[in-house]
Protein backbone atom coordinates (compact mmCIF):
# COMPACT_ATOMS: atom_id res chain seq x y z
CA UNK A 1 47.93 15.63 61.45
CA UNK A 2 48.51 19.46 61.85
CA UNK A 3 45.07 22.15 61.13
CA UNK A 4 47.59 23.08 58.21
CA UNK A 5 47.83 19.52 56.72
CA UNK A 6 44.03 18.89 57.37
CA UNK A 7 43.56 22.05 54.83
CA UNK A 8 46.04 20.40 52.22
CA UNK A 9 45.15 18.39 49.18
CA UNK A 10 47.63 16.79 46.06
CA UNK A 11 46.50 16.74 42.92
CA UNK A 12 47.60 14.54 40.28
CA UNK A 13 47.72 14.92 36.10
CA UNK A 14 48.73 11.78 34.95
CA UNK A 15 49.04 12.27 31.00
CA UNK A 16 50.29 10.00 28.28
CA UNK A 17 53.72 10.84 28.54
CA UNK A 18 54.34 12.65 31.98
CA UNK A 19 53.44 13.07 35.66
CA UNK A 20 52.18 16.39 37.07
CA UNK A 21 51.24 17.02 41.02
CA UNK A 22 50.70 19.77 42.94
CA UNK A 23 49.65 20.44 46.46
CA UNK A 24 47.42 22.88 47.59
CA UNK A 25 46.50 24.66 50.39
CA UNK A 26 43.19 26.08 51.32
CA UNK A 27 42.94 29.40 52.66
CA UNK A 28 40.20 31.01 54.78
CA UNK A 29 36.67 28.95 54.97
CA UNK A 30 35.66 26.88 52.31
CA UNK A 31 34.04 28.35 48.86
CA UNK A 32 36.88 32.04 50.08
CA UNK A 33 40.06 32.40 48.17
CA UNK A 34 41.30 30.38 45.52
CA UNK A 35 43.91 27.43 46.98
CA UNK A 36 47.47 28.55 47.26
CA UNK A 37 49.57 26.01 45.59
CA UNK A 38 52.99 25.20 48.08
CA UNK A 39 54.58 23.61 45.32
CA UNK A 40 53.44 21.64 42.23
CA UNK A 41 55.99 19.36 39.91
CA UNK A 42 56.52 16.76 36.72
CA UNK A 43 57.80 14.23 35.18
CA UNK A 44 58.69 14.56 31.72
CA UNK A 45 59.06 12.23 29.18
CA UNK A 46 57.93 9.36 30.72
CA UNK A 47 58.86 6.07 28.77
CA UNK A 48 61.63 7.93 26.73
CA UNK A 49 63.97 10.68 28.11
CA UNK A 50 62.48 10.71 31.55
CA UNK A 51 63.04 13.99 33.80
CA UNK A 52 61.90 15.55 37.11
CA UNK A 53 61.17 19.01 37.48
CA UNK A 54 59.63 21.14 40.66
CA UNK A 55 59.33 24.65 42.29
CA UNK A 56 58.38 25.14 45.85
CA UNK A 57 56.34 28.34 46.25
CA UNK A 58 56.08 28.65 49.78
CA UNK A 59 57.71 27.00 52.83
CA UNK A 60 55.74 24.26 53.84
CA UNK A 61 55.18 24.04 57.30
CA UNK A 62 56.10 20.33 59.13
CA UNK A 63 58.76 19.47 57.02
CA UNK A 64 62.20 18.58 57.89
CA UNK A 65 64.84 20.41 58.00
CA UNK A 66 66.70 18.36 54.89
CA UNK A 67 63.22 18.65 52.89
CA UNK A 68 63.90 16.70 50.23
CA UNK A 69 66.53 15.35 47.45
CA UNK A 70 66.78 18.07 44.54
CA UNK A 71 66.15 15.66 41.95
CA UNK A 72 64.99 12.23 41.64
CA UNK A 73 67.06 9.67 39.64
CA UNK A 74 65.82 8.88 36.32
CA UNK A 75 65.58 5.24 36.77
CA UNK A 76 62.96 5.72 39.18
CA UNK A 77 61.11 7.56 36.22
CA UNK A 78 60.85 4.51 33.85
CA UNK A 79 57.17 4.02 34.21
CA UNK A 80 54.00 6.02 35.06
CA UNK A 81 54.02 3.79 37.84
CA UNK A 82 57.16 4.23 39.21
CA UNK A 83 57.16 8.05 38.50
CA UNK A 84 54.62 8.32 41.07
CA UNK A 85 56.14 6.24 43.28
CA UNK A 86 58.93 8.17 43.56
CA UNK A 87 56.95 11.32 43.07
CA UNK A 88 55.11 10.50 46.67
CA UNK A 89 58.73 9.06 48.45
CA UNK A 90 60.25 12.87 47.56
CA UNK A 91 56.73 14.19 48.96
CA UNK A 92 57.27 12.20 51.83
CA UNK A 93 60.70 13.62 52.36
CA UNK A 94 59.32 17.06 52.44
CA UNK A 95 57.20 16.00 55.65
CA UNK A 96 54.05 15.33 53.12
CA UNK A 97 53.03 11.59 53.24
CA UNK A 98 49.66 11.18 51.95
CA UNK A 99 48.00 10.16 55.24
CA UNK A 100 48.76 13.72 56.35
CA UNK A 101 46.76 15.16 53.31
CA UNK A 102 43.06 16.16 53.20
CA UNK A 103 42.67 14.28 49.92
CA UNK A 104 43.63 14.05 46.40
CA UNK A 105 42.25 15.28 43.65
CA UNK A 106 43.13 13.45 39.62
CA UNK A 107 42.47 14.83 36.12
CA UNK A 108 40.36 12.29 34.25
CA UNK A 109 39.96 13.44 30.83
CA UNK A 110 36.90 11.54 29.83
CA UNK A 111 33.89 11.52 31.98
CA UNK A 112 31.53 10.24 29.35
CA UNK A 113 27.87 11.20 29.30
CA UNK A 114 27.60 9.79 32.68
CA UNK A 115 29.67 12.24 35.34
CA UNK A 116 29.30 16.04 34.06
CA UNK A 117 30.70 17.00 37.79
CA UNK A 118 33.60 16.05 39.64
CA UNK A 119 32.74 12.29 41.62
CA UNK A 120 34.14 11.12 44.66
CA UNK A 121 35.79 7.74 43.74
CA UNK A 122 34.61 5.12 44.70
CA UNK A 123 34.59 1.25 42.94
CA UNK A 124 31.52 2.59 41.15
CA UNK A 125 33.33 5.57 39.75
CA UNK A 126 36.51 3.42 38.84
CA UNK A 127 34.48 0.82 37.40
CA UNK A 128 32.61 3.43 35.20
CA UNK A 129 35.42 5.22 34.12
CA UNK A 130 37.06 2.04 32.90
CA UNK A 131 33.75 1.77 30.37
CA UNK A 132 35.28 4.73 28.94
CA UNK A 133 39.23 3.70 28.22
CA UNK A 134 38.07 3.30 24.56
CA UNK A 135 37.19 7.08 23.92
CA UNK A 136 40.79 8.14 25.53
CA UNK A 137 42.84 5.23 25.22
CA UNK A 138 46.21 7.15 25.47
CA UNK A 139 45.10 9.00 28.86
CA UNK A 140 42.55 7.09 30.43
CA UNK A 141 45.04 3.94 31.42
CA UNK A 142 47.06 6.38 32.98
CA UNK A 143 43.97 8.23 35.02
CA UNK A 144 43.33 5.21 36.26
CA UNK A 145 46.54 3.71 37.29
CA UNK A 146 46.90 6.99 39.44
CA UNK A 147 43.96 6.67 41.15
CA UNK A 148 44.66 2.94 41.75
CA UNK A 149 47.88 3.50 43.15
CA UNK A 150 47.42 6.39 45.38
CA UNK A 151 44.42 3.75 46.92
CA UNK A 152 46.51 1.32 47.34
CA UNK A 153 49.11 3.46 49.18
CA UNK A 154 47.17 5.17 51.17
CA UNK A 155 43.44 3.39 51.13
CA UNK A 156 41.53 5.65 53.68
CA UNK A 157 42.57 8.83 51.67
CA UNK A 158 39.72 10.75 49.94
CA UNK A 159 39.80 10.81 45.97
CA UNK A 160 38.06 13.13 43.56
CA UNK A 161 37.90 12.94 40.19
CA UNK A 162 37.59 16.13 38.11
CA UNK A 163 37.11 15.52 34.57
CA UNK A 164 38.29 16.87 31.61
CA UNK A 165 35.04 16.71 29.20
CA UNK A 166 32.93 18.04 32.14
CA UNK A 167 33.04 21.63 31.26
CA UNK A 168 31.37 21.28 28.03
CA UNK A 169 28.15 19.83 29.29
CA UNK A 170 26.66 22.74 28.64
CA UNK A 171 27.03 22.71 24.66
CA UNK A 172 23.94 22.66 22.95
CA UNK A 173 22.61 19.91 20.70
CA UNK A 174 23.80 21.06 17.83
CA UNK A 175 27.07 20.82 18.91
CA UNK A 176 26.87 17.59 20.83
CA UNK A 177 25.04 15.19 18.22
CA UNK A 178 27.08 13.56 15.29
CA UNK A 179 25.54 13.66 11.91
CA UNK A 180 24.84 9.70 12.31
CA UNK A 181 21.52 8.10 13.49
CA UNK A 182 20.31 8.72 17.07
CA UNK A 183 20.74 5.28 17.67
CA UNK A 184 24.39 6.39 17.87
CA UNK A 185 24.02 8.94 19.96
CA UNK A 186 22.44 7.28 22.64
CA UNK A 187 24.86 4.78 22.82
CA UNK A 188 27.49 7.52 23.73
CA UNK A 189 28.98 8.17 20.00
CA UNK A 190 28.68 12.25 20.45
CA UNK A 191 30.73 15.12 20.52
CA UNK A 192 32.34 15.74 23.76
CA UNK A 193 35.14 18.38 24.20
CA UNK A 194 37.96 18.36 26.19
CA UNK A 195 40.88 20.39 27.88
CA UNK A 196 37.60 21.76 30.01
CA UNK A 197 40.01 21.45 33.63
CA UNK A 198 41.89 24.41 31.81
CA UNK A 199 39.24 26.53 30.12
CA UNK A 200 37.40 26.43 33.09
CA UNK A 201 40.50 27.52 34.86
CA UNK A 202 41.00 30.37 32.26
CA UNK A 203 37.27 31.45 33.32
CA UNK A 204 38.36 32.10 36.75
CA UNK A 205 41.57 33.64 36.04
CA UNK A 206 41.09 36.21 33.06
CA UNK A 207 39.02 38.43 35.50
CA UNK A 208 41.52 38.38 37.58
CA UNK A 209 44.12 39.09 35.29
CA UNK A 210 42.28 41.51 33.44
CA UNK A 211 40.85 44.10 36.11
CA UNK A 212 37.72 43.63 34.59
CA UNK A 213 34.63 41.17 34.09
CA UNK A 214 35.01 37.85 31.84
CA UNK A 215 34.02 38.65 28.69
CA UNK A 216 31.04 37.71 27.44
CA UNK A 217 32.07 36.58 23.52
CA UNK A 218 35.22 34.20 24.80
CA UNK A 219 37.80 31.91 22.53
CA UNK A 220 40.17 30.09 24.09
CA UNK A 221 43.12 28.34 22.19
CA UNK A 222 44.69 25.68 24.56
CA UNK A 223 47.57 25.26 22.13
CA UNK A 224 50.33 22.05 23.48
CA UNK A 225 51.34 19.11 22.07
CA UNK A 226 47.65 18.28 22.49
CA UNK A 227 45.83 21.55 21.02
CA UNK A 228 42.26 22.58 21.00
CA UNK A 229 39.98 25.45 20.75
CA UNK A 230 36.54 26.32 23.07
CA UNK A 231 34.28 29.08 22.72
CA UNK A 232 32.86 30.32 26.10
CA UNK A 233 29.61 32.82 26.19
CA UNK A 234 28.98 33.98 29.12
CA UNK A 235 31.31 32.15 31.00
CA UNK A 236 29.45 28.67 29.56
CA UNK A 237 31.30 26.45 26.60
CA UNK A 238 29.13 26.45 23.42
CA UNK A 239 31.52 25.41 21.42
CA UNK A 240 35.53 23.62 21.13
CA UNK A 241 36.94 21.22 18.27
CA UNK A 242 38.01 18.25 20.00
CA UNK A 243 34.87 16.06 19.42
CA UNK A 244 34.15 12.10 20.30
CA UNK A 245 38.33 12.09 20.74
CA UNK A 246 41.12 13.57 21.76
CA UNK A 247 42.34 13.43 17.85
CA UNK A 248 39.90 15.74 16.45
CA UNK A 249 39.98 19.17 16.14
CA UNK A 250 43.37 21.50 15.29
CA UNK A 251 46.66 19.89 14.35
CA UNK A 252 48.31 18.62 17.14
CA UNK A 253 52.48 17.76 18.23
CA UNK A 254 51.75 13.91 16.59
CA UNK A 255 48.13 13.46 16.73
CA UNK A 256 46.15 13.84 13.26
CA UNK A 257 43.43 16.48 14.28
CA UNK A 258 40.43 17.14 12.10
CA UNK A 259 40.83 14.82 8.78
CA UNK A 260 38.58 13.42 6.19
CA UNK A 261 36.80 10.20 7.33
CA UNK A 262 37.32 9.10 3.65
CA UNK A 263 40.79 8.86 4.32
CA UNK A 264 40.63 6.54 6.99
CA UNK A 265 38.42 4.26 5.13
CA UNK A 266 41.31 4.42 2.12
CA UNK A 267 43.85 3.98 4.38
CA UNK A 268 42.03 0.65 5.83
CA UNK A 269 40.46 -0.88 2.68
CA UNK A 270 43.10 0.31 -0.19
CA UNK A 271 46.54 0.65 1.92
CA UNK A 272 46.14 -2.43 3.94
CA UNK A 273 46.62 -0.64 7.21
CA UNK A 274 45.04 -2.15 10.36
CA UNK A 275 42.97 -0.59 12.95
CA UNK A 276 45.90 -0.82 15.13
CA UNK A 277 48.13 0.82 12.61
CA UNK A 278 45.68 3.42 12.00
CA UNK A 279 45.38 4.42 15.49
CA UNK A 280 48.84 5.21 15.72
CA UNK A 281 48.95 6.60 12.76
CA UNK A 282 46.36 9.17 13.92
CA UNK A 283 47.79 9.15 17.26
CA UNK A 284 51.12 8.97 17.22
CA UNK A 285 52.85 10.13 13.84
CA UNK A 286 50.49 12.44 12.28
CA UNK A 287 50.05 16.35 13.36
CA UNK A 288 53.30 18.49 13.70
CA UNK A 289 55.99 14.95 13.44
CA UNK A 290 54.10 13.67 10.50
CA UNK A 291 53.45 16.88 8.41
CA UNK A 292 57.46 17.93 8.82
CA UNK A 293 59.07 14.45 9.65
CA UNK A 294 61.77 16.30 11.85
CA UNK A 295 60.40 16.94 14.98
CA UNK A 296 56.72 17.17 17.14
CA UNK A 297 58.39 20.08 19.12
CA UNK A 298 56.77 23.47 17.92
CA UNK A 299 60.81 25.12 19.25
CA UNK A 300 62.64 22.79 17.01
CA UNK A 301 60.48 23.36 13.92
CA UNK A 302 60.41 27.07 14.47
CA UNK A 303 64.42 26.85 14.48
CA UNK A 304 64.80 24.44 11.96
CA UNK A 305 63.96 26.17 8.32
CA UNK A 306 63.41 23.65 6.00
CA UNK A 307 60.33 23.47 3.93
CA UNK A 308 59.00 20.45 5.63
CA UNK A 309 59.03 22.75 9.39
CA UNK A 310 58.03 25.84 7.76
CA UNK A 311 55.03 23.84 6.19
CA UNK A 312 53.84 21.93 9.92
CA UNK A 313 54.22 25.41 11.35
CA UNK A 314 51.78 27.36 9.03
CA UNK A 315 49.56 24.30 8.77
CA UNK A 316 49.39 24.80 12.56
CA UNK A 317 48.88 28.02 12.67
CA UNK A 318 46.39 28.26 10.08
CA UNK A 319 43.99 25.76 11.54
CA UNK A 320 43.87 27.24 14.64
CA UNK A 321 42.60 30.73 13.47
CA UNK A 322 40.38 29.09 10.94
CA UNK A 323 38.83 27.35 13.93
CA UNK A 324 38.65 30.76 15.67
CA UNK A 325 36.59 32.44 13.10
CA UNK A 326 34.55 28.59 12.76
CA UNK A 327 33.36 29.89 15.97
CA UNK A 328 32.12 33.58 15.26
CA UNK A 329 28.76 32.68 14.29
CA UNK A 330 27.97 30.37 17.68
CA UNK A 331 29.27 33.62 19.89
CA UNK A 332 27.78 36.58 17.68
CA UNK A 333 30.96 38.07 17.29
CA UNK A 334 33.92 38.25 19.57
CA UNK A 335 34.92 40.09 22.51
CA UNK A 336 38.42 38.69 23.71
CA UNK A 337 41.29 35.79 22.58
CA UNK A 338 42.86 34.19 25.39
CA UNK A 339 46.23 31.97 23.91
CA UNK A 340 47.06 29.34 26.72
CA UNK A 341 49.28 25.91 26.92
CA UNK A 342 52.59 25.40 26.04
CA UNK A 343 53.04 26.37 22.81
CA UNK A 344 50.07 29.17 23.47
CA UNK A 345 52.08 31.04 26.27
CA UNK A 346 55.62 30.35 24.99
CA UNK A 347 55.73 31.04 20.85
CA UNK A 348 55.48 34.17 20.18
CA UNK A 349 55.98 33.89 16.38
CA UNK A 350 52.95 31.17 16.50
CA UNK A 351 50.81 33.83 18.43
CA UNK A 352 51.81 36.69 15.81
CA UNK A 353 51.03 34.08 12.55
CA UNK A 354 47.29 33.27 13.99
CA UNK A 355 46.43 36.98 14.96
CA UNK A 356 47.77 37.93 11.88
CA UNK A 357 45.24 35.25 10.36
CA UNK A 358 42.81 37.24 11.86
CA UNK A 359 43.48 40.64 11.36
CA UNK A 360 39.84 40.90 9.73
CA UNK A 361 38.05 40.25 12.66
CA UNK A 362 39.30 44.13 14.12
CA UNK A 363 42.04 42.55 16.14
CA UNK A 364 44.94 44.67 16.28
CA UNK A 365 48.00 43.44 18.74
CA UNK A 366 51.38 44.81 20.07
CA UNK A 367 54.42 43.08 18.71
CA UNK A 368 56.73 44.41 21.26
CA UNK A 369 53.91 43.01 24.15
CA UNK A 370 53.53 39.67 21.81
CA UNK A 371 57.57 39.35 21.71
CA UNK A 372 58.05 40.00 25.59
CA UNK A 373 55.03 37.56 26.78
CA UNK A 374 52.89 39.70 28.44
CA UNK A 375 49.63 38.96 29.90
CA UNK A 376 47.83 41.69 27.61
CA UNK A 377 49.20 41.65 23.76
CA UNK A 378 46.59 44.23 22.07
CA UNK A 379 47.08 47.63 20.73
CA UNK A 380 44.84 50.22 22.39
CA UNK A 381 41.64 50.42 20.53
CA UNK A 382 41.80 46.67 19.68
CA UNK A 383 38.13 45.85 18.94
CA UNK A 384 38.96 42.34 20.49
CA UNK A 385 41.48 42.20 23.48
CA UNK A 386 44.08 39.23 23.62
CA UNK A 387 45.15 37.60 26.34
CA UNK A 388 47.80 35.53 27.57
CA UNK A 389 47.07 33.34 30.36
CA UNK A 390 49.28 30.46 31.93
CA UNK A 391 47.82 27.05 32.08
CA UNK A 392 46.90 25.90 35.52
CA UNK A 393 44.39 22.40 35.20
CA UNK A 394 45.97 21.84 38.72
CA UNK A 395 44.04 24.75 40.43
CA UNK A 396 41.02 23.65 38.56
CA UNK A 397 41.59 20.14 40.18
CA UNK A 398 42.29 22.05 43.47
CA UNK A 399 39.34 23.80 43.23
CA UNK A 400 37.18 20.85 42.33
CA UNK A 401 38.13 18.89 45.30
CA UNK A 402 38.12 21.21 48.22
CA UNK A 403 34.33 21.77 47.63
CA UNK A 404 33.25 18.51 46.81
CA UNK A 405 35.01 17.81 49.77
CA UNK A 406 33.89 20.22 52.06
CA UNK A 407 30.39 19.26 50.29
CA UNK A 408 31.06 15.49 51.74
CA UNK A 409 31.68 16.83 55.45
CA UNK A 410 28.79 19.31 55.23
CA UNK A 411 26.21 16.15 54.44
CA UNK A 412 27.90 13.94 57.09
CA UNK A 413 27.33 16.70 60.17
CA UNK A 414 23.40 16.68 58.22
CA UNK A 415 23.05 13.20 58.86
C-alpha cells in the first residue's frame, strides 16, 4: 500500500433504490482541508431499470493504464448486492481494491437514541443497528447489507458508520417528544429527523460558498424523491419535519409525508387494508405518484400538464414553504434559504413556486439567477438570501470517517 492509498477512504450510500460510492482522499494532516473526492459514482434504479453512472475528478495515482470498463453491464446491477459487487470489481480495475484503502465509511440513516456520533463497526454496532430496521425499514436492510458485504470482502478493513438522524441530537425536547405518554418515549417512540449527513454537509459548505459566515437563522429544504426540511440556528438543528420515520414531514416522490393519523386508523378498521398494505401505501404509492397517478418524477409532472401533475406539483410546493414559515417561530425569524437535493438544485420552476409562497417573509429572488441555477438566487436587498447548494452526504461520510479514524490511531499510539 502506497502513503497515497493509506490517505484514501470509500464511502458507501446504499439507499432503497440505488448505490452511491465515492472515494476520498485526505489532504494535509488530519482535522486540515476538507477530503478531495477522486471520483464518486451510482447505481440507479436498482431492482427496476438498473444503470451505472461515474465521474473521475482527478487521476488516481496506482492505477493501470486500462483503468477501468466505462460502464458496467446491467445484469450485474440486479440487486443491491450485486451492484456493489460489481461496483468494487470496476474499483478494483482502477488499481483500488479495498485492502489498499484506509477504510470505509457507510450512510446509516437511523442511529436511534443510542449512537448520536459516527461508531466504528463492530458486531456490537451491527447488532444494534439491526434493533432499529423497524424505524427505516426501506433503508436500513440496505445499510446493513453494505456493511456486511464490504466485511466479508475485505474483513480487516476499518468501517464507520455515520448516521443520518445524528445531526439532530441537538433538538430540544419540545421537538423530540411525541404528544403520547413518556412511557413511549423512553422506549424510543420520538421524533428523530433525518437527511442530517446532508444538512450537516450544507453547514460546512454555505460559508464556503457564500464568502461569508453561516448564518445564524438557517432553513434548509433537502428536496428529492425523499424530501425534508431542517432549521439550523447557529449552525445546530432545532428543528426538521421528518419525525419517528422517514414518511413524515413534506410530500415526497411516493412516500405519504405528513397525514392525519385518523386516516390510517380508517384506512385499517373501515377499508380493510392491512398493516402491510398500509405501509406501502404510505411508502410506496402515496406523495407525488399517488396525488397525480402519472409519474413520482418531479421532470415528468412538470412536463406533463394535466390537472392530476399540476395538482402533485403545487401540493409539493406548497407544503414545503408552509413548513418553512412552520419554522419561523423556533429560529426568531430568518436569515438565509438554502434549496438542496435533486429536485432542490435542478427545478427551477419548483424553487420559483415556494419562494413565491413566501414572498411575505421579505424574500425577494432573481428569476434570471433562479432560471440559470446559480449558487446565489436573491435580488440585492433581499432581507433573506437564498442559496443553492449541491448535495454532497458523501463528503459528510468522508469527513466523518477520516477523524474517527485518525481518532482510533491517536488512542492506539496512547496506549
Amino acid at each position: 500500500m502506497t502513503d497515497a492509498q493509506a490517505r484514501r477512504i470509500l464511502t458507501v450510500n446504499a439507499g432503497s433504490s440505488s448505490l452511491k460510492f465515492a472515494v476520498h482522499e485526505r489532504v494535509g494532516e488530519p482535522g486540515g482541508r476538507a477530503p478531495v473526492t477522486l471520483l464518486r459514482g451510482e447505481v440507479r434504479d436498482i431492482g427496476r431499470q438498473p444503470s451505472f453512472h461515474y465521474r473521475i475528478n482527478a487521476p488516481v495515482s496506482g492505477a493501470g493504464d486500462d483503468p477501468a470498463a466505462e460502464t458496467i453491464d446491467r445484469q450485474r446491477l440486479a440487486s443491491h448486492e450485486q451492484a456493489l459487487r460489481a461496483v468494487l470489481d470496476w474499483l478494483d480495475g482502477l488499481g483500488l481494491p479495498l485492502g489498499s484503502l484506509a477504510g470505509a465509511g457507510h450512510r446509516v440513516v437511523h442511529g436511534g437514541s443510542r449512537f448520536t456520533a459516527p461508531q466504528p463497526i463492530t458486531e456490537e454496532v451491527i447488532a444494534a443497528l439491526r434493533a432499529c430496521e423497524p424505524l427505516a425499514p426501506h433503508h436500513m436492510p440496505h445499510n446493513i447489507g453494505a456493511i456486511l458485504a464490504l466485511q466479508a470482502h475485505a474483513p480487516d478493513l476499518p468501517q464507520v458508520a455515520c448516521f443520518d438522524t445524528a445531526f439532530h441530537a441537538t433538538q430540544p425536547a419540545v421537538e423530540t417528544h411525541l404528544p403520547l405518554p413518556g412511557t413511549w418515549f423512553a422506549r424510543g417512540i420520538r421524533r428523530y429527523g433525518f437527511h442530517g449527513l446532508n444538512y450537516e454537509h450544507v453547514v460546512h459548505a454555505l460559508p464556503r460558498l457564500s464568502g461569508a459566515g453561516l448564518p445564524e437563522r438557517l432553513v434548509v429544504l433537502h428536496l428529492g424523491n425523499g424530501a425534508s426540511a431542517c432549521a439550523i440556528r447557529a449552525g445546530r438543528s432545532i428543528a426538521t419535519s421528518m419525525g419517528f420515520s422517514t414518511i413524515d414531514g413534506l410530500l415526497m416522490g411516493t412516500r405519504s409525508g405528513a397525514i392525519d393519523p385518523g386516516v390510517l386508523l380508517h384506512l385499517l378498521k373501515a377499508e380493510g387494508l392491512d398493516v402491510d398494505a398500509l405501509e406501502d401505501l404510505l411508502y410506496n404509492r402515496a406523495g407525488l405518484l399517488g396525488v397525480s397517478g402519472i409519474s413520482s418524477d418531479m421532470r415528468t409532472l412538470l412536463a406533463d400538464g394535466s390537472p392530476e401533475a399540476r395538482l402533485a406539483v403545487e401540493m409539493f410546493c406548497h407544503r414545503a414553504a408552509r413548513h418553512v414559515g412552520a419554522f419561523l417561530p423556533a429560529l426568531g425569524g430568518l436569515d438565509a434559504l438554502v434549496f438542496t437535493g435533486g429536485i432542490g438544485e435542478n427545478a427551477p420552476e419548483v424553487r420559483a413556486r415556494i419562494l413565491d409562497a413566501l414572498a411575505c417573509f421579505g424574500i425577494a429572488w432573481d428569476a434570471d439567477a433562479n432560471a440559470a441555477g446559480r449558487a446565489d438566487i436573491a435580488r440585492p436587498g433581499s432581507a433573506v438570501r437564498v442559496w443553492i447548494v449541491p448535495a454532497n452526504e458523501e463528503l459528510t461520510i468522508a469527513r466523518q470517517t477520516f477523524a474517527l479514524l485518525d481518532g482510533q490511531a491517536l488512542r492506539s499510539q496512547v496506549r
